[in-house]
Structures are given as structure tokens and as C-alpha cells.
N, C-alpha and C. Protein backbone atom coordinates (compact mmCIF):
# COMPACT_ATOMS: atom_id res chain seq x y z
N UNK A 1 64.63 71.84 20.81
CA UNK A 1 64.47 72.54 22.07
C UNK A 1 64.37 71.52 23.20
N UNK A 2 65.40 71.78 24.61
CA UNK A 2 64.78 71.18 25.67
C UNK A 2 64.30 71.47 26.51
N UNK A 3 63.45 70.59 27.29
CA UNK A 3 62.45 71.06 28.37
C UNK A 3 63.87 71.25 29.66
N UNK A 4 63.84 72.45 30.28
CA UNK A 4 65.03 72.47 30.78
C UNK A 4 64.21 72.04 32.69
N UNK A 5 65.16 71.94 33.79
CA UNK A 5 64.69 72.38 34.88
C UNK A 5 64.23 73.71 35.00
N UNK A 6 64.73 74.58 34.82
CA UNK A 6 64.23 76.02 34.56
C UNK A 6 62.73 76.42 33.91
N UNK A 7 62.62 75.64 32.98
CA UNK A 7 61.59 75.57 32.51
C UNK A 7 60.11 75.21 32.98
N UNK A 8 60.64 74.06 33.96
CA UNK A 8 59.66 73.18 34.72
C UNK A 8 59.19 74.18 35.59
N UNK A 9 60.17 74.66 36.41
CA UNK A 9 59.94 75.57 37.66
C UNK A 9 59.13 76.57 37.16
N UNK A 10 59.58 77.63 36.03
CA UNK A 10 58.72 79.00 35.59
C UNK A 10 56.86 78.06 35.35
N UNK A 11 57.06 76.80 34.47
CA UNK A 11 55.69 76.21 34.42
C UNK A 11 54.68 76.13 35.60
N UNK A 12 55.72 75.38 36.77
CA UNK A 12 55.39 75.10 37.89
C UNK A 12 54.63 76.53 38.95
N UNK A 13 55.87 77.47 38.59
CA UNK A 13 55.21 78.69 39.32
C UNK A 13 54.14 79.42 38.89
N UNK A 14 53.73 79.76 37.52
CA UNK A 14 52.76 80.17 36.68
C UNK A 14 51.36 79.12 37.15
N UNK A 15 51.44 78.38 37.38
CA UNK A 15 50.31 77.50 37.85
C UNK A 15 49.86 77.70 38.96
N UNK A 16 50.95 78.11 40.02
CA UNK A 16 50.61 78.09 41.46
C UNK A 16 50.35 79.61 41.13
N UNK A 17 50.56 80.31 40.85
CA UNK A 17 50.22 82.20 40.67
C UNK A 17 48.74 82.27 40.16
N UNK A 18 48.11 81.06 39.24
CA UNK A 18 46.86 80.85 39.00
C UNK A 18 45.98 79.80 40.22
N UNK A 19 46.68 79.56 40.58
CA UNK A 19 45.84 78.67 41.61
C UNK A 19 45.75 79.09 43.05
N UNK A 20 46.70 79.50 43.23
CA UNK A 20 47.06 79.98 44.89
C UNK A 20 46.76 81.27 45.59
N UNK A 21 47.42 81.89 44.20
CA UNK A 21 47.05 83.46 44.24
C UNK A 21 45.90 84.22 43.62
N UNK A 22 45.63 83.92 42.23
CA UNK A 22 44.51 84.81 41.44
C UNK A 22 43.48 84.08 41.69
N UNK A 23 43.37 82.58 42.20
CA UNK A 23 42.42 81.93 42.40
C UNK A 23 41.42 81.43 41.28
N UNK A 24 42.44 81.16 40.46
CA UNK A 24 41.62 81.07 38.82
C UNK A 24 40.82 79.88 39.00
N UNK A 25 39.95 79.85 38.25
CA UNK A 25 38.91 78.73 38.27
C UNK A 25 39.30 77.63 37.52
N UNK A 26 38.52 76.47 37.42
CA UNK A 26 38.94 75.35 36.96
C UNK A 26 39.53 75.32 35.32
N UNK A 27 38.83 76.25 33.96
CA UNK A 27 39.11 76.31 33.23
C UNK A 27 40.56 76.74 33.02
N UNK A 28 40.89 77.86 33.76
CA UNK A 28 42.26 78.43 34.04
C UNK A 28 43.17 77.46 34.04
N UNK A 29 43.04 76.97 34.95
CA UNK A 29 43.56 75.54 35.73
C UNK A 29 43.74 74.93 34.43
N UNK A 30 43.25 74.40 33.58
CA UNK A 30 42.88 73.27 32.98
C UNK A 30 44.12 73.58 31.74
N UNK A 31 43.97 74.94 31.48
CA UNK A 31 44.44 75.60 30.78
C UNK A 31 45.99 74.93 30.20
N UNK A 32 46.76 74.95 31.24
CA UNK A 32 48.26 74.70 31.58
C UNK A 32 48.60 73.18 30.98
N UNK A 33 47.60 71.94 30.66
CA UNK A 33 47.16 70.77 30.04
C UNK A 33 46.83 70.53 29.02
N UNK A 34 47.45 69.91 28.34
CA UNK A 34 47.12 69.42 26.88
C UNK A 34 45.65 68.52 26.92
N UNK A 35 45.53 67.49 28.20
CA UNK A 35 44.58 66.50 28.24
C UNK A 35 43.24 67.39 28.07
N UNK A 36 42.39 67.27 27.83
CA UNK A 36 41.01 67.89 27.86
C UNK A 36 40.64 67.47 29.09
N UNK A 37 40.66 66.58 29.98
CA UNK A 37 40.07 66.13 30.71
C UNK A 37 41.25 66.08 32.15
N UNK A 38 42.26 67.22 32.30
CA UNK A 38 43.51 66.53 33.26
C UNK A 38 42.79 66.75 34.95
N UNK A 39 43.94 65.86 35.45
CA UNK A 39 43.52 65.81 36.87
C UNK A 39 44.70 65.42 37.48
N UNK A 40 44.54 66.14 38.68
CA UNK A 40 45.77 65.76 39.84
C UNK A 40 46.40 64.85 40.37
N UNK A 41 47.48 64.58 40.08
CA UNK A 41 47.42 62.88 40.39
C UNK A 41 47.87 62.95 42.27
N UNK A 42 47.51 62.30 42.84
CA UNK A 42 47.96 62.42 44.26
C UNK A 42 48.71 61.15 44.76
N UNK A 43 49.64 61.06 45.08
CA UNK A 43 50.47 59.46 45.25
C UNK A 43 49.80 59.21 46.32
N UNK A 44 48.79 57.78 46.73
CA UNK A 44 48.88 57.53 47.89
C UNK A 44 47.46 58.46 48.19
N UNK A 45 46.76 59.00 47.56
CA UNK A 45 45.65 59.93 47.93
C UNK A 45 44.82 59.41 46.94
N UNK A 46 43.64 60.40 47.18
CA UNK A 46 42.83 60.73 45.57
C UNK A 46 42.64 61.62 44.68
N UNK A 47 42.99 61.58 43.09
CA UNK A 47 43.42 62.24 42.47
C UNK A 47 42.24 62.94 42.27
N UNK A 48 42.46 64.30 42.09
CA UNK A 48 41.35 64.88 41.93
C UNK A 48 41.20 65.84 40.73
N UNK A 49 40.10 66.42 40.34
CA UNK A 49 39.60 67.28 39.19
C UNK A 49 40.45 68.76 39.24
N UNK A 50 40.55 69.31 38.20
CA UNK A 50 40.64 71.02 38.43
C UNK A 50 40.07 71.60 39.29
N UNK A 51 38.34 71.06 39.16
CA UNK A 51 37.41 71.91 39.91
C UNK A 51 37.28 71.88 41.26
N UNK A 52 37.69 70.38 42.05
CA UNK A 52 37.77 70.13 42.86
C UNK A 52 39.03 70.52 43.45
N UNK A 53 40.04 71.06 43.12
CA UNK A 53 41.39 71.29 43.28
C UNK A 53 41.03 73.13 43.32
N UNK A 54 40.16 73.96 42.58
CA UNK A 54 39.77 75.44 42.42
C UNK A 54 39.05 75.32 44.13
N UNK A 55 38.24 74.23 43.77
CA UNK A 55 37.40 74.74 45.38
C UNK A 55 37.81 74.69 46.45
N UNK A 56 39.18 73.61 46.71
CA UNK A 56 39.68 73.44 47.87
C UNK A 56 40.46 75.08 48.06
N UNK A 57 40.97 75.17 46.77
CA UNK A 57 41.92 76.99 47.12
C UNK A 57 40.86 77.74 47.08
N UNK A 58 39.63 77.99 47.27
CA UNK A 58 38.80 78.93 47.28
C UNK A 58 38.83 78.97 49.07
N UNK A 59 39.14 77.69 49.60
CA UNK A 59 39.03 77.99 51.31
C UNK A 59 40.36 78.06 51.74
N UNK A 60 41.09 78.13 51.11
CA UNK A 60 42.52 78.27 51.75
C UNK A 60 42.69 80.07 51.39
N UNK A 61 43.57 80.63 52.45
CA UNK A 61 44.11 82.00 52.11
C UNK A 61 45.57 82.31 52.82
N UNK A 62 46.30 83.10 52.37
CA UNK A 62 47.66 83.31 52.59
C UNK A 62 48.53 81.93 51.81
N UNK A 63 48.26 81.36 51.33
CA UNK A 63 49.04 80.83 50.29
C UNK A 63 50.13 80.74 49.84
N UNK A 64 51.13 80.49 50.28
CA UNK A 64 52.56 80.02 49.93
C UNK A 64 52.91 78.98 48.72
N UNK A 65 53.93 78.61 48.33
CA UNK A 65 54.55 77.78 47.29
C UNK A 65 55.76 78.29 46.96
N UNK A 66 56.42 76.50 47.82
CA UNK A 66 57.90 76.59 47.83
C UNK A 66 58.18 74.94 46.93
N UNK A 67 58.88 75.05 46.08
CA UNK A 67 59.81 73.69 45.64
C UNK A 67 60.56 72.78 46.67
N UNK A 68 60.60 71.75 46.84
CA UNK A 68 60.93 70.41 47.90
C UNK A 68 62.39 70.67 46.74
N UNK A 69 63.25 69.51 47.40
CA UNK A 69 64.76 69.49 47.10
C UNK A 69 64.79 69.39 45.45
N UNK A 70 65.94 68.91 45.16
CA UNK A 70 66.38 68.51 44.04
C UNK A 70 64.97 67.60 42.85
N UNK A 71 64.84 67.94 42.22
CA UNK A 71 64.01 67.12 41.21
C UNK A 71 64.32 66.38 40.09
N UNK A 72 63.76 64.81 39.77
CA UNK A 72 64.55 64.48 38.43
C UNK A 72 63.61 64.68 37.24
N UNK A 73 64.41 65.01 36.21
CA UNK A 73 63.41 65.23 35.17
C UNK A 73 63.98 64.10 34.09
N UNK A 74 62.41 63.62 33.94
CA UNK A 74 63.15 63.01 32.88
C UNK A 74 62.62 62.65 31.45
N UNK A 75 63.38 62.82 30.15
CA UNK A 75 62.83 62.64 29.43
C UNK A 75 61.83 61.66 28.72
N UNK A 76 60.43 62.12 27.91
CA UNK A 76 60.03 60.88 27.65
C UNK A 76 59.82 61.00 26.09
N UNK A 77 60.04 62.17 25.55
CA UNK A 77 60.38 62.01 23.53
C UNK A 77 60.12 63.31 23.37
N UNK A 78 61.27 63.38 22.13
CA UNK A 78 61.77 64.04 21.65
C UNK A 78 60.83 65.29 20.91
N UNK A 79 60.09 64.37 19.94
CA UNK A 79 59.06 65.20 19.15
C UNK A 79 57.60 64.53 18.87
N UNK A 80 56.90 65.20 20.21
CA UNK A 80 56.91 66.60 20.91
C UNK A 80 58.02 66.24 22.28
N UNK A 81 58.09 67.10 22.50
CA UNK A 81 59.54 67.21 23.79
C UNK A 81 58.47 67.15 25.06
N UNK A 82 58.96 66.10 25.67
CA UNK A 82 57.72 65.96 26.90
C UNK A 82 59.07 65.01 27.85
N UNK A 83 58.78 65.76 29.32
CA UNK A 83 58.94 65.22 30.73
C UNK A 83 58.59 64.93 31.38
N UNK A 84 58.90 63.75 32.72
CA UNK A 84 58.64 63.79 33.49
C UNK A 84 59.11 64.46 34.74
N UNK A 85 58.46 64.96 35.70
CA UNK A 85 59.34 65.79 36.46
C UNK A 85 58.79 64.72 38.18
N UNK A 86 59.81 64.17 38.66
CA UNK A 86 59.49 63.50 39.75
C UNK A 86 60.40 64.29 41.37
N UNK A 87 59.40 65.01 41.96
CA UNK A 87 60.12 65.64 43.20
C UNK A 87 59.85 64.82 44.52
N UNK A 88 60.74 64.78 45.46
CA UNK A 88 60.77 63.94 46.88
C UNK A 88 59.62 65.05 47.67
N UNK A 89 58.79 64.34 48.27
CA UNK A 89 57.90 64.72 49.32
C UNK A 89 58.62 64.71 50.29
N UNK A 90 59.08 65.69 51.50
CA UNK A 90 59.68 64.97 52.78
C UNK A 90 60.49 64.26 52.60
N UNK A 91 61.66 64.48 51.68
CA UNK A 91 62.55 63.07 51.82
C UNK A 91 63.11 62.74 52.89
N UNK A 92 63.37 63.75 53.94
CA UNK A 92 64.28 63.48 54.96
C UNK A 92 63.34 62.69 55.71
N UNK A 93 62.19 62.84 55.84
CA UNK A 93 61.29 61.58 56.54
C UNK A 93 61.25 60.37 56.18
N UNK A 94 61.36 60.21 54.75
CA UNK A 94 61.13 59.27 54.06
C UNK A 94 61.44 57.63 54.62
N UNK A 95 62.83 57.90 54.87
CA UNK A 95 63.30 56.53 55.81
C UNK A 95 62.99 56.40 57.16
N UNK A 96 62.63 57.48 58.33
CA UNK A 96 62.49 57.31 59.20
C UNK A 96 61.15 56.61 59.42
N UNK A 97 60.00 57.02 58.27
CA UNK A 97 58.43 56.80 58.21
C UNK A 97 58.56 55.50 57.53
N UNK A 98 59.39 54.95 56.84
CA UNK A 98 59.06 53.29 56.28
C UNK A 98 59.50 52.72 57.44
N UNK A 99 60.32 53.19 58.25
CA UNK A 99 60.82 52.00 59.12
C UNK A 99 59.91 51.92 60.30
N UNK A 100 59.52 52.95 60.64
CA UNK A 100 58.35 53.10 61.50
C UNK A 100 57.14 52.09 61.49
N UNK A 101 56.69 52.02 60.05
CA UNK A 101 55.87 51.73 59.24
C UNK A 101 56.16 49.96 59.59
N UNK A 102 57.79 49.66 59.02
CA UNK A 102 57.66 47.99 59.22
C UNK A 102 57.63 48.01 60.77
N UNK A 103 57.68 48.64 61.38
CA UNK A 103 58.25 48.23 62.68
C UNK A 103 56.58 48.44 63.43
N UNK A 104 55.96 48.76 63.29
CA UNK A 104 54.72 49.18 63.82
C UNK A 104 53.62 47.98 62.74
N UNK A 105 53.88 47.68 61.42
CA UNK A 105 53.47 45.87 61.11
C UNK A 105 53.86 45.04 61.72
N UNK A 106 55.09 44.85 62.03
CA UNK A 106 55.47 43.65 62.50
C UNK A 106 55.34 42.94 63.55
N UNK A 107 54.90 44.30 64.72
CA UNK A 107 54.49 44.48 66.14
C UNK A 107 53.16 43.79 66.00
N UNK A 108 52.20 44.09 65.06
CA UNK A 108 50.70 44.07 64.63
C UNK A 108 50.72 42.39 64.37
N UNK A 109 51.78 42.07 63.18
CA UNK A 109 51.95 40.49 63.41
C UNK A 109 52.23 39.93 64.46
N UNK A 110 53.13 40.53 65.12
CA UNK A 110 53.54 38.95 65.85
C UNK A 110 52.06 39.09 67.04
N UNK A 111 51.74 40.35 67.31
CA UNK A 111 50.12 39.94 68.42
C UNK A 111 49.18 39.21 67.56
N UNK A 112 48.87 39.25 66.32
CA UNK A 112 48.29 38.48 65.81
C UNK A 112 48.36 37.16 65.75
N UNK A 113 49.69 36.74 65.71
CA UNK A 113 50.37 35.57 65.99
C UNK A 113 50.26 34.92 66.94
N UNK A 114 50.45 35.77 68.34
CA UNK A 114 50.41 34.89 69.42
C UNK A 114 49.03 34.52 69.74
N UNK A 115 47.90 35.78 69.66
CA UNK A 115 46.41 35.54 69.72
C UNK A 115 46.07 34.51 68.94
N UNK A 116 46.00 34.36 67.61
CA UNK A 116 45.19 33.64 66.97
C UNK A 116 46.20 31.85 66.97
N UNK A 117 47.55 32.11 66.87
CA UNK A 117 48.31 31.04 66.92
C UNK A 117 48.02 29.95 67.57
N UNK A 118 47.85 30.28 68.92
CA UNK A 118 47.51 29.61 70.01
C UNK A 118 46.25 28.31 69.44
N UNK A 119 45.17 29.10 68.53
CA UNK A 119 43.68 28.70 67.87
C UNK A 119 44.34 27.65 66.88
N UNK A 120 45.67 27.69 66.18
CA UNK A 120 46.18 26.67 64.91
C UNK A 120 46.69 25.85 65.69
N UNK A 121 47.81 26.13 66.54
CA UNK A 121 48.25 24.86 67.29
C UNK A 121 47.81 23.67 68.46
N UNK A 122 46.71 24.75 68.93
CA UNK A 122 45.63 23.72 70.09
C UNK A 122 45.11 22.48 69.15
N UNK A 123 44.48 21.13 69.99
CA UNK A 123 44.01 20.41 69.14
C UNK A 123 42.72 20.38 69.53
N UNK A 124 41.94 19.80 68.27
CA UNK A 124 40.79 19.96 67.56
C UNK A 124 39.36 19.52 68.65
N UNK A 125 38.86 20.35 68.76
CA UNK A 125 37.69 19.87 69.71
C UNK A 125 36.54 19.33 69.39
């Protein structure tokens, strides 16, 4: 059997129908995980618990869940049949926000540069 895209998505949506909508609690949650112990991984954030992930949707209401573009899935063995499923956040930002990103360091260097520079090349008092 393979883990299809199709598959991912019905997984994917069954989770958010427990989390978003019925507001299932952390065990619920937990449910959908083989790990005894799983948790959210957040790229770039902090990964957080079921429970902590139940309480944040306990203050949220009207609740949506939509899929971002194209996703790759990819296999990681056979038996047991297990994926990874990696989706783009914002991709269309994606390049505009790194370049931003060097361009708003580099600005940060070179004032650093000229401020403190000045302190390496003066001579020694």
C-alpha cells in the first residue's frame, strides 16, 4: 500500500475537523500519532505540545483550513509505509522576504562598519 497525496490531505483534514472545529482536546489530538509523546514542530518558532496547541484553539473561533500550494511527499520506508509531507509557507513571499532580509543585514553591517571601523583603524592611544 501507498501513502498517496490523497491520503495525506483526508489525514490532514480529519485533524483540523478535530482541532479547529470539534475542538477536541489534547488526547484527541494526540490520537492521530503513533509517538506517545508527539508535538508540533514549528519551523523557525516553538514547537509545541497537543495541549498547548488544544488551548490556543480553545481561543480562536470561526476557524478555517485551507492547503498552501503543491506539496512534496516523500517517502521514508516501505514497511511500515511512512512519509514525509513538506508544504511551502507563503512561497510567493519566500524570495521577496530573503532578499529583504540580506538587504536589511547588510545595511546593519556596513553602519556597523563605519561606526566601530573608524575604533580598528585609528591609532592606539
Amino acid at each position: 500500500m501507498t501513502i498517496t497525496k490523497d491520503d495525506v490531505i483526508d489525514l490532514m483534514n480529519r485533524f483540523h475537523q478535530v482541532v479547529m472545529i470539534d475542538k477536541g482536546g489534547a488526547a484527541s489530538q494526540a490520537a492521530f500519532f503513533l509517538h506517545p509523546e508527539p508535538w508540533i514542530i514549528v519551523p523557525h518558532g516553538a514547537d509545541i505540545s497537543m495541549q498547548t496547541n488544544y488551548e490556543i484553539h480553545q481561543r480562536l473561533v470561526d476557524e478555517k483550513h485551507a492547503p498552501f500550494a503543491d506539496w512534496e511527499i516523500t517517502r521514508l520506508s516501505r514497511d511500515p509505509e511512512r512519509v514525509r509531507v513538506a508544504a511551502p509557507f507563503l512561497e510567493a513571499w519566500y524570495l521577496p522576504v530573503l532578499t529583504a532580509g540580506g538587504l536589511v543585514w547588510s545595511a546593519a553591517f556596513a553602519l556597523f562598519a563605519v561606526v566601530y571601523g573608524r575604533l580598528l583603524i585609528a591609532p592606539a592611544r
